[in-house]
N, C-alpha and C. Protein backbone atom coordinates (compact mmCIF):
# COMPACT_ATOMS: atom_id res chain seq x y z
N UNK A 1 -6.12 -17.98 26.89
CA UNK A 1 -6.62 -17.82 25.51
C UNK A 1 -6.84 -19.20 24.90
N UNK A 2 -7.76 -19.77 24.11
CA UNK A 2 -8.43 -20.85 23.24
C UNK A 2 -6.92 -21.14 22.61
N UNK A 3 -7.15 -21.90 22.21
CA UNK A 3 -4.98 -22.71 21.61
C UNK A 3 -6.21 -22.21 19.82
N UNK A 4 -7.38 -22.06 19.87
CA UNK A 4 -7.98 -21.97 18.24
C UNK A 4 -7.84 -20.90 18.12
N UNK A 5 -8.11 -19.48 19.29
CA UNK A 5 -7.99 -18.24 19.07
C UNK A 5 -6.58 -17.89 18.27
N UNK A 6 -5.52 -18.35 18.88
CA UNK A 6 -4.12 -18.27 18.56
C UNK A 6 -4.04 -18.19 17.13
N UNK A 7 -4.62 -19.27 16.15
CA UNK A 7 -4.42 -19.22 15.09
C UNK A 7 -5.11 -18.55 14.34
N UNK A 8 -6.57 -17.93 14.65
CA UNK A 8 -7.04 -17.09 14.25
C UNK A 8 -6.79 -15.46 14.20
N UNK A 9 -6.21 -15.32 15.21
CA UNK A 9 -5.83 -13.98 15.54
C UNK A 9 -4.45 -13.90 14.64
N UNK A 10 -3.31 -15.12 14.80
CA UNK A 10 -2.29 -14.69 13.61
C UNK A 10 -2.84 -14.87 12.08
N UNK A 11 -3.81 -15.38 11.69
CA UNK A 11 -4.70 -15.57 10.24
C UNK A 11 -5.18 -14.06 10.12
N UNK A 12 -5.35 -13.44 11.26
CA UNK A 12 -6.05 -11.76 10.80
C UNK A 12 -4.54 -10.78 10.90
N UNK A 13 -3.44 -11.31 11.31
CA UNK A 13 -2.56 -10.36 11.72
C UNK A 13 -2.55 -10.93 10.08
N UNK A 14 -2.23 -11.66 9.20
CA UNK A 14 -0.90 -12.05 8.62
C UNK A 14 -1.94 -11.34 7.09
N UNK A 15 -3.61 -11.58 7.21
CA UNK A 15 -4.57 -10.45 6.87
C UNK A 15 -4.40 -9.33 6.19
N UNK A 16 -4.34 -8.84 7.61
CA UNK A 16 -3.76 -7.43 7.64
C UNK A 16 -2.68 -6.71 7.03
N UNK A 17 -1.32 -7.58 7.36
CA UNK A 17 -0.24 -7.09 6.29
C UNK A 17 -0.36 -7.64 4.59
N UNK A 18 -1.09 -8.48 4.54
CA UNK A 18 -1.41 -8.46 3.00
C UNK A 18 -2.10 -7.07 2.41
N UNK A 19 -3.12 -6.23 3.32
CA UNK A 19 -4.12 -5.88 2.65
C UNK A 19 -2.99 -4.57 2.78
N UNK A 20 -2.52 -4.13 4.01
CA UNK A 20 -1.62 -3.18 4.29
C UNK A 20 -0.24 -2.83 2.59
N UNK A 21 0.22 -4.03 2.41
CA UNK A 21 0.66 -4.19 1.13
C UNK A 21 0.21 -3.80 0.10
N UNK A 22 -1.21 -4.41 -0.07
CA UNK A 22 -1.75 -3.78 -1.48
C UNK A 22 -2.15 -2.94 -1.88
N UNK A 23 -2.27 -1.77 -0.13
CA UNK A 23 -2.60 -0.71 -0.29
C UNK A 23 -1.62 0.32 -1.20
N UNK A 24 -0.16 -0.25 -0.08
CA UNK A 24 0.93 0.46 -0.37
C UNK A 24 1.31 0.73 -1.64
N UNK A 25 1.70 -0.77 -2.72
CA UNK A 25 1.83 -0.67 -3.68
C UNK A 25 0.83 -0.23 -5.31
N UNK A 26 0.04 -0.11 -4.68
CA UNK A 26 -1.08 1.15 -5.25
C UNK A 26 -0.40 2.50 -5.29
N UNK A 27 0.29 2.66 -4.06
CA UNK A 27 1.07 4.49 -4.74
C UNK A 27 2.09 4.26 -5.48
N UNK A 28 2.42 3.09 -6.48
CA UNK A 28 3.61 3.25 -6.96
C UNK A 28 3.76 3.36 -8.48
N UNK A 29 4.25 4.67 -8.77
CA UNK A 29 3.58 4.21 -10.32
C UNK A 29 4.02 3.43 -11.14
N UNK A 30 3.60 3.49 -12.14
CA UNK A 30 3.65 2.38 -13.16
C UNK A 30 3.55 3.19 -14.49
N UNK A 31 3.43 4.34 -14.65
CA UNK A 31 3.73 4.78 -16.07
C UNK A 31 2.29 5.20 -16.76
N UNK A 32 1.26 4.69 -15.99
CA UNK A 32 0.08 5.01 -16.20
C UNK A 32 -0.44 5.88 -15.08
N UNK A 33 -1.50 6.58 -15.15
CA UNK A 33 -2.03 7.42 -14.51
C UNK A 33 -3.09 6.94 -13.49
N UNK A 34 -3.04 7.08 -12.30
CA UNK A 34 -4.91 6.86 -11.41
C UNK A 34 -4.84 7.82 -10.23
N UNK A 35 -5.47 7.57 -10.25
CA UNK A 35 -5.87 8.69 -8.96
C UNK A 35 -5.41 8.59 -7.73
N UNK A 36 -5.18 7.11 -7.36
CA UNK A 36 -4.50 6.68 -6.30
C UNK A 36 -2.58 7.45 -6.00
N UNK A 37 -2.07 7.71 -6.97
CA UNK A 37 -0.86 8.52 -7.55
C UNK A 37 -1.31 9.88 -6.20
N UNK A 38 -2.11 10.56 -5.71
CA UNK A 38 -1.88 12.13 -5.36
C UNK A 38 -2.48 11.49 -3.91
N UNK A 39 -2.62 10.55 -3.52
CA UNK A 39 -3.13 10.31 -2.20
C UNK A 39 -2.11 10.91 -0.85
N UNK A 40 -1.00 11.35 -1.14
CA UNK A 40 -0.25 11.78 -0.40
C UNK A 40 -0.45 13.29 -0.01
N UNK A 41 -1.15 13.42 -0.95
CA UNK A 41 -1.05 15.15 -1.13
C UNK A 41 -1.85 15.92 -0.25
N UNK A 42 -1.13 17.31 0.36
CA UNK A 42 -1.85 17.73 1.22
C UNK A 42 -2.37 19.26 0.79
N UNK A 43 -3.73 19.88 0.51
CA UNK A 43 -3.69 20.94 -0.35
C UNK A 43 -4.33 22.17 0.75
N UNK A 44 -3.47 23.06 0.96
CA UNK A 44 -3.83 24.37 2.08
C UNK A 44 -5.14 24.83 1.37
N UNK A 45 -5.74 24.35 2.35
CA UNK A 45 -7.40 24.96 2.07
C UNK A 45 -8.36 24.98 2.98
N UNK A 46 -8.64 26.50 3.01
CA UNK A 46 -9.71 26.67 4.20
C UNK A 46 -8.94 27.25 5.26
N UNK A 47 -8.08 27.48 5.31
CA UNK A 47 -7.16 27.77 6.21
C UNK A 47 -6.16 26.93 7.04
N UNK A 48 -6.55 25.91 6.87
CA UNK A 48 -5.85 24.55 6.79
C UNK A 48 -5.19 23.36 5.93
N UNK A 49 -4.28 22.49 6.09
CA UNK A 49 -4.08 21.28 5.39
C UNK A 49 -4.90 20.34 5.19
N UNK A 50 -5.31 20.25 3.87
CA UNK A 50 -6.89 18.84 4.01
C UNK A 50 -5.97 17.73 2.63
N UNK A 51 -6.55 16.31 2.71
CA UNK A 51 -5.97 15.74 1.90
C UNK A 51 -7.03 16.03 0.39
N UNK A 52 -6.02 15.63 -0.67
CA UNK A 52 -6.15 16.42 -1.82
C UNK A 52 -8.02 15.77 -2.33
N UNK A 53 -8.00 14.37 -2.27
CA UNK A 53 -9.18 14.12 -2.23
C UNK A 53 -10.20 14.61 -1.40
N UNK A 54 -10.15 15.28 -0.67
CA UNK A 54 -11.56 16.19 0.45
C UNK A 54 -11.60 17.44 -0.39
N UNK A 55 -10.93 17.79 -1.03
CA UNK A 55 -11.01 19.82 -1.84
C UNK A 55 -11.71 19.09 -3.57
N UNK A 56 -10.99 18.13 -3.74
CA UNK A 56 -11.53 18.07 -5.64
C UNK A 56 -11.81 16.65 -5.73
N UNK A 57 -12.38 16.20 -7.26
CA UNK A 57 -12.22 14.49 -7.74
C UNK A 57 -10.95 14.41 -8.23
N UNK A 58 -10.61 13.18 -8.42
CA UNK A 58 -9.65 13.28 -9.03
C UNK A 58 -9.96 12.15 -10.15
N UNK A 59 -9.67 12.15 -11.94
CA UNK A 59 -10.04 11.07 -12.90
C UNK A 59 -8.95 11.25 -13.71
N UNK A 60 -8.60 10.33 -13.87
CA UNK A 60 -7.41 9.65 -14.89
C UNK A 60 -8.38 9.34 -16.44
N UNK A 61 -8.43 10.60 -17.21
CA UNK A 61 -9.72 10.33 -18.63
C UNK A 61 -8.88 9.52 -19.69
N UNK A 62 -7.24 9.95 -19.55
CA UNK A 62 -5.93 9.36 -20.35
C UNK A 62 -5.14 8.35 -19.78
N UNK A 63 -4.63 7.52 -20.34
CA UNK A 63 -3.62 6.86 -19.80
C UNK A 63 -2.55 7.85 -19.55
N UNK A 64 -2.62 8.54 -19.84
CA UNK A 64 -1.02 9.41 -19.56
C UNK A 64 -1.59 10.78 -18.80
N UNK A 65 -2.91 11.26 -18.08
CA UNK A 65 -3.18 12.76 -17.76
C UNK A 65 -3.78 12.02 -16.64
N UNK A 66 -3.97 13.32 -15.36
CA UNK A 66 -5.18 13.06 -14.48
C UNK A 66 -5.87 14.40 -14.50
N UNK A 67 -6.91 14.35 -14.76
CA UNK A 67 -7.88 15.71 -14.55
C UNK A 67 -8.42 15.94 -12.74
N UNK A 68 -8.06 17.00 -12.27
CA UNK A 68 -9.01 17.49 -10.78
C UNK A 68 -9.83 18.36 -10.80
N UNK A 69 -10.80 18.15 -10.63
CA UNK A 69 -11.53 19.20 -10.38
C UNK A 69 -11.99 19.76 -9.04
N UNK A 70 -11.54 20.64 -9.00
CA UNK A 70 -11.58 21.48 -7.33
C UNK A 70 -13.65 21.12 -6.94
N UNK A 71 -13.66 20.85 -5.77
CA UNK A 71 -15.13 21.02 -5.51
C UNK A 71 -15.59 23.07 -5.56
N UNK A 72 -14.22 23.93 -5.37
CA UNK A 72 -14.12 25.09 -4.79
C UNK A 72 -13.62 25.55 -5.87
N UNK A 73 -13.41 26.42 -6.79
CA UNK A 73 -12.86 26.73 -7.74
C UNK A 73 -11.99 27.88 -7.26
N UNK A 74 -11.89 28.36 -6.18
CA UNK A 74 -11.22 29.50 -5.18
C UNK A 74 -10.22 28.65 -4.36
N UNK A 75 -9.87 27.12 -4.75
CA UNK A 75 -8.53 25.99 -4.61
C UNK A 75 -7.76 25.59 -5.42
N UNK A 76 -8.32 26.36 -7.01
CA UNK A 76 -7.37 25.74 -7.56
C UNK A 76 -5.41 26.04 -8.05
N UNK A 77 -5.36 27.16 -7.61
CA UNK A 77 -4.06 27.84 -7.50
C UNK A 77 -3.66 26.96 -6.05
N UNK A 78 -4.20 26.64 -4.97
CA UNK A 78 -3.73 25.65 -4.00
C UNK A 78 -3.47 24.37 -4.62
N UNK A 79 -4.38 23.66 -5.13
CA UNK A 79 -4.28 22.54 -5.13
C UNK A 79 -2.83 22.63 -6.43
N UNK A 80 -2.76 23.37 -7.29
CA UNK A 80 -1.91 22.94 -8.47
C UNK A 80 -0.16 23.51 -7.70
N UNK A 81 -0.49 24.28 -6.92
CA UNK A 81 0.90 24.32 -5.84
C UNK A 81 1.32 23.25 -5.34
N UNK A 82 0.48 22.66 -4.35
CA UNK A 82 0.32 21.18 -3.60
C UNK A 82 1.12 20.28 -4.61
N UNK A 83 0.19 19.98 -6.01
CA UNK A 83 1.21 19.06 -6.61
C UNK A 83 2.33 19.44 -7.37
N UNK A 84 2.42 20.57 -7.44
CA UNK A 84 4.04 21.15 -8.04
C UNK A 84 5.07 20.71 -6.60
N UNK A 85 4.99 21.07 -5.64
CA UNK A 85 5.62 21.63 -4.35
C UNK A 85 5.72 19.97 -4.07
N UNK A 86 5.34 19.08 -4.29
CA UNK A 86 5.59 17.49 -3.47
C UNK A 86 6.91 17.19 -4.56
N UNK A 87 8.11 17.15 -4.20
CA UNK A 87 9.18 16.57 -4.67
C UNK A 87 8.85 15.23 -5.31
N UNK A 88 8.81 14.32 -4.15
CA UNK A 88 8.04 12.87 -4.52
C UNK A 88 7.29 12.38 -5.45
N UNK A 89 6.87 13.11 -5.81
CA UNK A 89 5.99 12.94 -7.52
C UNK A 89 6.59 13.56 -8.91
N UNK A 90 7.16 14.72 -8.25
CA UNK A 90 7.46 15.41 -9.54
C UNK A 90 7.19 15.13 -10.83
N UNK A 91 5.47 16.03 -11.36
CA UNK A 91 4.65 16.42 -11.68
C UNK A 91 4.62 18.03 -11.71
N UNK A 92 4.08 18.33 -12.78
CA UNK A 92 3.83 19.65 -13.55
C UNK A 92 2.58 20.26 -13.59
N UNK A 93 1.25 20.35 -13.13
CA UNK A 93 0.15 20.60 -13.32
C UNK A 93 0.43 22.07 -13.98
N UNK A 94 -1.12 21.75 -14.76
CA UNK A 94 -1.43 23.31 -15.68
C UNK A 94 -3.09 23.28 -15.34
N UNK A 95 -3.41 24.47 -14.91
CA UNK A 95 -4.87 24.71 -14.62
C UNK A 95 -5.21 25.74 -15.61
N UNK A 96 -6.29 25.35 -16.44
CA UNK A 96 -6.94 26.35 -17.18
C UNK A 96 -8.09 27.39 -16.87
N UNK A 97 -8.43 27.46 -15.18
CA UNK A 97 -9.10 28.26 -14.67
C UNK A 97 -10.47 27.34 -13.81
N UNK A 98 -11.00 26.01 -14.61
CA UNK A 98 -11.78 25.25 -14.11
C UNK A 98 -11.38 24.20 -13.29
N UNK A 99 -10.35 23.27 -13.91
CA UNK A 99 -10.01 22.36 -13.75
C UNK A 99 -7.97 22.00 -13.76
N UNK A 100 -7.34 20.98 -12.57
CA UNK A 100 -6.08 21.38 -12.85
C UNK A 100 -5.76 20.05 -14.10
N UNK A 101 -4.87 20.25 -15.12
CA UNK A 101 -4.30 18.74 -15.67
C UNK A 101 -3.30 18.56 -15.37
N UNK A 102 -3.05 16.93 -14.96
CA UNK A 102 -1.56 16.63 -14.78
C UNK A 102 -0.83 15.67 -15.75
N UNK A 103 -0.17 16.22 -16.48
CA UNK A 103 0.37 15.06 -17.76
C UNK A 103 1.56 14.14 -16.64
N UNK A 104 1.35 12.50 -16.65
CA UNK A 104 2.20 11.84 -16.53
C UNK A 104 3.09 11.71 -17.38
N UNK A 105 4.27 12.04 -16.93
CA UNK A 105 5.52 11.63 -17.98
C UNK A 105 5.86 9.77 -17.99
N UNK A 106 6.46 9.71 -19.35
CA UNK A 106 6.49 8.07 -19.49
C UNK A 106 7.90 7.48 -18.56
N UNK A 107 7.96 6.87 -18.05
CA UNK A 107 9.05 6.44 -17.07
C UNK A 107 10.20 6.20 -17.55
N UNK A 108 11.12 6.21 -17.36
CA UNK A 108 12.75 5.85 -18.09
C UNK A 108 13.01 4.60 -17.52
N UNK A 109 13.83 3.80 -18.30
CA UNK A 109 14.28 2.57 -18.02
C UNK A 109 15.13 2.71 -16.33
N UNK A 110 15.93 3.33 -16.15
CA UNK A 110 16.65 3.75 -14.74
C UNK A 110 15.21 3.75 -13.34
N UNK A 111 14.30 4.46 -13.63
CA UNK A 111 13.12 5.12 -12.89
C UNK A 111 12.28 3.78 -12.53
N UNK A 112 12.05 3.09 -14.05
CA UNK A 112 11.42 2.10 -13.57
C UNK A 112 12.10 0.75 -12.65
N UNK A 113 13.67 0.80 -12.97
CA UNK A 113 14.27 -0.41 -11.92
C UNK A 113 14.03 0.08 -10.73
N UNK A 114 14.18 1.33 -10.09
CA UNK A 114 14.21 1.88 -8.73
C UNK A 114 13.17 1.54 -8.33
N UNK A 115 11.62 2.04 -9.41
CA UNK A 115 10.67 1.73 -8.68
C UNK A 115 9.99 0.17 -8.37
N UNK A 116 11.17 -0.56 -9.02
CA UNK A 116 11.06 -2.09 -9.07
C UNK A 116 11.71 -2.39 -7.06
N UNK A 117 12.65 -1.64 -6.86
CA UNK A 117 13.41 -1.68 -5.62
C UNK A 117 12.37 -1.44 -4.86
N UNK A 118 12.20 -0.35 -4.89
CA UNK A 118 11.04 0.02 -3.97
C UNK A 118 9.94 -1.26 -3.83
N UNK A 119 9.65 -1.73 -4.36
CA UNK A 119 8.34 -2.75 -4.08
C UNK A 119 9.39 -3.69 -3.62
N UNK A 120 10.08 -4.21 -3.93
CA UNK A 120 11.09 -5.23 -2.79
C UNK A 120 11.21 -5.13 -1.49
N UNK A 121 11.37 -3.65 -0.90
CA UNK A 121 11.70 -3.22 -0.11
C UNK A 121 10.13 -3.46 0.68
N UNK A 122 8.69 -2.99 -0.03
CA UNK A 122 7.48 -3.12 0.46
C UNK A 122 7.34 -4.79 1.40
N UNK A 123 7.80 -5.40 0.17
CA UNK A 123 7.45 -6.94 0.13
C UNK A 123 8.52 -7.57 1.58
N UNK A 124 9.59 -7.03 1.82
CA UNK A 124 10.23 -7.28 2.77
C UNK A 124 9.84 -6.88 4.00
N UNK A 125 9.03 -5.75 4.26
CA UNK A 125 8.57 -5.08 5.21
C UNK A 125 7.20 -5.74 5.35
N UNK A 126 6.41 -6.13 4.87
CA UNK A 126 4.88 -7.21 4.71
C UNK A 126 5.62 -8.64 5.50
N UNK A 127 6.86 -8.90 4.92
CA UNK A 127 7.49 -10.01 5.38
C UNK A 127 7.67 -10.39 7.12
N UNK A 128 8.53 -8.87 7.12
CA UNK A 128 8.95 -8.62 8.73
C UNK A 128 7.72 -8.79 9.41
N UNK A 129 6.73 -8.10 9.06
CA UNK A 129 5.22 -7.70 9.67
C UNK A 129 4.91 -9.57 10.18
N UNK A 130 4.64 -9.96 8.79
CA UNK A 130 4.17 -11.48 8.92
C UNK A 130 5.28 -12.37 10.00
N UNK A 131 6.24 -12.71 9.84
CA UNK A 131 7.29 -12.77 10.69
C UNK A 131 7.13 -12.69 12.20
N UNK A 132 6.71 -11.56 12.20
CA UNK A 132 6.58 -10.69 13.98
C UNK A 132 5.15 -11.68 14.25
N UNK A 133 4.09 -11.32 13.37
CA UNK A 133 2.99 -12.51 13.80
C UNK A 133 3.36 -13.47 14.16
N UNK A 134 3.64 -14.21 13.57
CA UNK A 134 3.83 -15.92 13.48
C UNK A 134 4.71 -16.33 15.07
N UNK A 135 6.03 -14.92 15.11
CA UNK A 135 6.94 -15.44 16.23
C UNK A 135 5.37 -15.10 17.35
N UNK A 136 5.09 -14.25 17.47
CA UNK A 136 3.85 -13.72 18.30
C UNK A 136 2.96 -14.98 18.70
N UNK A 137 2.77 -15.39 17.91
CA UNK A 137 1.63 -16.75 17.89
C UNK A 137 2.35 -18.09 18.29
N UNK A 138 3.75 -18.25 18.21
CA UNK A 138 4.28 -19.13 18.63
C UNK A 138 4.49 -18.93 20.02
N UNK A 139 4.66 -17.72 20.64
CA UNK A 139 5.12 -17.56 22.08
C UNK A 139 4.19 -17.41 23.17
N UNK A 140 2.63 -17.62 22.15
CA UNK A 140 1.43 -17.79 22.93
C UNK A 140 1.13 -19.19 22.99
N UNK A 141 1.78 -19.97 21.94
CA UNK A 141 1.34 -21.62 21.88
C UNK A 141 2.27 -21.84 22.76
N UNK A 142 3.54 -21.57 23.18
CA UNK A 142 4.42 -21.86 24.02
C UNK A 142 3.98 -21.70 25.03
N UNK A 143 3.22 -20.90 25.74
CA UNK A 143 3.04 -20.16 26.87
C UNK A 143 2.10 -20.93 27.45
N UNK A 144 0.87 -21.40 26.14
CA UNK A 144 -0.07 -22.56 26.87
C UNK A 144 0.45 -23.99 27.40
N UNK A 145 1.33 -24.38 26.39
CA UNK A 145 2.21 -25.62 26.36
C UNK A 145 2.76 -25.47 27.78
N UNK A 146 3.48 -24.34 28.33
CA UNK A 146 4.26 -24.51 29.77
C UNK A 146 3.15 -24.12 30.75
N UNK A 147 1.76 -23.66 30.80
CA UNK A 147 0.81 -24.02 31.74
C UNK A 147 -0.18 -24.81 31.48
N UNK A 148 0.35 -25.64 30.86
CA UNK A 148 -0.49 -27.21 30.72
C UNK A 148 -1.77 -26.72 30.24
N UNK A 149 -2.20 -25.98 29.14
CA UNK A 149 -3.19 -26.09 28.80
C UNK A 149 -3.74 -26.95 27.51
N UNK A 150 -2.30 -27.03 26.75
CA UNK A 150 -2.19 -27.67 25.56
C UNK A 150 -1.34 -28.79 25.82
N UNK A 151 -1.23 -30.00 25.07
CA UNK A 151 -0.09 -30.76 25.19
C UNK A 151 0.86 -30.70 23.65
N UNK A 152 1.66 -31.77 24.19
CA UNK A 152 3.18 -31.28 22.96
C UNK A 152 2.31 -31.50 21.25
N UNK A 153 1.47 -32.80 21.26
CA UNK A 153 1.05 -33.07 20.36
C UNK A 153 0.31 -31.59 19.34
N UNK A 154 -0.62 -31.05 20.63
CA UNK A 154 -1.43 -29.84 20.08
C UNK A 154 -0.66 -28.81 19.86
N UNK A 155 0.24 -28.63 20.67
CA UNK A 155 1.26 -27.53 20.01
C UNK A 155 1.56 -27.41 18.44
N UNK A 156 2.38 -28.54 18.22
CA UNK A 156 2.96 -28.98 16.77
C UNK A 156 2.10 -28.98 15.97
N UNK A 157 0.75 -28.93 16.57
CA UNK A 157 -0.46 -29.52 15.45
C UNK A 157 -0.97 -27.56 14.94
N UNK A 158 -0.78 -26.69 16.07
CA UNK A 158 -1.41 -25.41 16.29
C UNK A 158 0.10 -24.42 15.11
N UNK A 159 1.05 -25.26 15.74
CA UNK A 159 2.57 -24.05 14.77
C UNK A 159 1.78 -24.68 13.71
N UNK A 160 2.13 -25.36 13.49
CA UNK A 160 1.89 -26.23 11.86
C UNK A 160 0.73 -25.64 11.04
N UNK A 161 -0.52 -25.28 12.03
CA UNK A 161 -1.65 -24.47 11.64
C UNK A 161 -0.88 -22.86 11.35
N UNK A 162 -0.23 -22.89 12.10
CA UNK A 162 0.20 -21.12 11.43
C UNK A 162 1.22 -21.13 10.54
N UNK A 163 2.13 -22.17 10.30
CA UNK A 163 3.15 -21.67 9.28
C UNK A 163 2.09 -22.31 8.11
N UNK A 164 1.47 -23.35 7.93
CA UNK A 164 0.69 -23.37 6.77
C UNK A 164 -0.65 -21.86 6.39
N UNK A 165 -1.07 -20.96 7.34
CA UNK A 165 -1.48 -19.58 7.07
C UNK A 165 -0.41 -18.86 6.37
N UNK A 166 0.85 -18.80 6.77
CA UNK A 166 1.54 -17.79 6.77
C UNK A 166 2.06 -18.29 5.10
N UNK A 167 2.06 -19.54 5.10
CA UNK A 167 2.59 -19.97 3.62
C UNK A 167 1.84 -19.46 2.53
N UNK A 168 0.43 -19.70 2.69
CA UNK A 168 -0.67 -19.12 1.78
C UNK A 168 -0.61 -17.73 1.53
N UNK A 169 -0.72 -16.92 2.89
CA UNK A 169 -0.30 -15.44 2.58
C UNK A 169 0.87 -14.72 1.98
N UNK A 170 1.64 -15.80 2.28
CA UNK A 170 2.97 -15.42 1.48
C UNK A 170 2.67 -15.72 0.22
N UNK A 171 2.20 -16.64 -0.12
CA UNK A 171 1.74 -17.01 -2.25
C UNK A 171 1.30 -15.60 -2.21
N UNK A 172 0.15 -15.26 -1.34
CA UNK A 172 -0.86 -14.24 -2.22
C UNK A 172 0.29 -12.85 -2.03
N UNK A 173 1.14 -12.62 -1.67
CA UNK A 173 1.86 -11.29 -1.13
C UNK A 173 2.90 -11.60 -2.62
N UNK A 174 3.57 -13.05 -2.84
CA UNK A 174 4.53 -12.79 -4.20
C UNK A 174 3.78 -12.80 -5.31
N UNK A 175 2.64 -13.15 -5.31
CA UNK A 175 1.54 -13.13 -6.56
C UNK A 175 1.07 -11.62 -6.97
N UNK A 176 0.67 -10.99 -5.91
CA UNK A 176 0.29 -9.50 -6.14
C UNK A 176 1.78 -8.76 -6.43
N UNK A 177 3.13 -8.75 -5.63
CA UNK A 177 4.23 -8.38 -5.92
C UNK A 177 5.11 -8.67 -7.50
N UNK A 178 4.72 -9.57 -8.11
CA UNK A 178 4.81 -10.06 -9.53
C UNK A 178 4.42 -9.44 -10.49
N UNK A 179 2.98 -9.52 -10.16
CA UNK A 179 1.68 -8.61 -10.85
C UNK A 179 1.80 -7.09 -11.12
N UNK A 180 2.56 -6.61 -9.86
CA UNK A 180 2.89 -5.03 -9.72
C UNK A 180 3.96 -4.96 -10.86
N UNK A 181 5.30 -5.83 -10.50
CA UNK A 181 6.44 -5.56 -10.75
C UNK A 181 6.32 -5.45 -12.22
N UNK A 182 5.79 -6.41 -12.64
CA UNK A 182 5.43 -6.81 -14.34
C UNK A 182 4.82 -5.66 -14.85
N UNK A 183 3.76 -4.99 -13.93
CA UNK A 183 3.11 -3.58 -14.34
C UNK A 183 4.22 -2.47 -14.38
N UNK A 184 5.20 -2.31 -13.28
CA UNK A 184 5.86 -1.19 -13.21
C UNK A 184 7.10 -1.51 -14.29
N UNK A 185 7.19 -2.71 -14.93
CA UNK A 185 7.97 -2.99 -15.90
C UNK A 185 7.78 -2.76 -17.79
N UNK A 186 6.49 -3.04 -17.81
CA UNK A 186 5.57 -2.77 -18.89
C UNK A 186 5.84 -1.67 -19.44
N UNK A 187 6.56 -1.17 -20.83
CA UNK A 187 6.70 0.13 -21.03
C UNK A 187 5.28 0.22 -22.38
């Protein structure tokens, strides 16, 4: 393998668990409402389990409600089960025959530290991820180093290229983790 590939390939691993992150902490709420909130959800329809976005839209018109509207109007007693029945959210939907509403309740001081934990816990696991790269990328610069493809100089010069990636990705991973936390703190 190229001693340049090395650092490129851990620059897309270390990538990856950033974007993997920001996905994550998108399901976490914050006291406000989006749509991203029901992505878990699985609504029996058709005779099968489909995710909740393939049966309806889903729009947040309130800071505090999300409106769905079934594409099927013969889903919506499914879909307002689906989000009663997920523990994990616990949420109340009321369907008025067209459309289901879901009033977000405002978070309690207790609710919101936990969900402060929880993103720690994200940010530690993005960590491990990045971590596992970097050792990964070192044991390939090693590997060239002991069949003479690289010398000692290029080695040091190639780590040095990845812990300065991994430093940057780490800014952008406590920068977005800040950003969240401050959101899920915000009453």
């Amino acid at each position: 393998m190229n001693p340049n590939q090395i650092v490129e390939q851990a620059k897309t691993k270390f990538m990856g668990s950033l974007d993997h992150f920001k996905e994550d902490i998108k399901k976490l709420r914050t006291g406000r409402a989006h749509a991203g909130m029901l992505d878990g959800v699985q609504v029996e329809a058709y005779g099968s389990l489909m995710p909740l976005n393939q049966v309806a839209t889903i729009t947040a018109p309130e800071a505090q409600l999300l409106q769905i509207t079934p594409f099927d109007p013969n889903n919506l007693q499914a879909i307002s089960a689906a989000i009663r029945n997920n523990q994990s959210l616990g949420l109340n939907p009321a369907d008025d025959g067209r459309v289901v509403r879901v009033p977000i309740p405002p978070l309690t001081e207790e609710r919101r530290r936990e969900i402060a934990k929880q993103l720690g816990g994200k940010v530690e696991d993005a960590m491990i991820a990045m971590r596992n790269a970097r050792r990964d990328a070192f044991d390939a610069i090693n590997n060239a180093k002991k069949d003479k493809q690289i010398g000692e100089d290029d080695a040091k010069r190639l780590e040095k290229q990845v812990d300065d990636a991994m430093a940057d990705i780490k800014s952008q991973l406590d920068a977005a983790a800040k950003a969240k936390e401050a959101e899920i703190m915000t009453v």
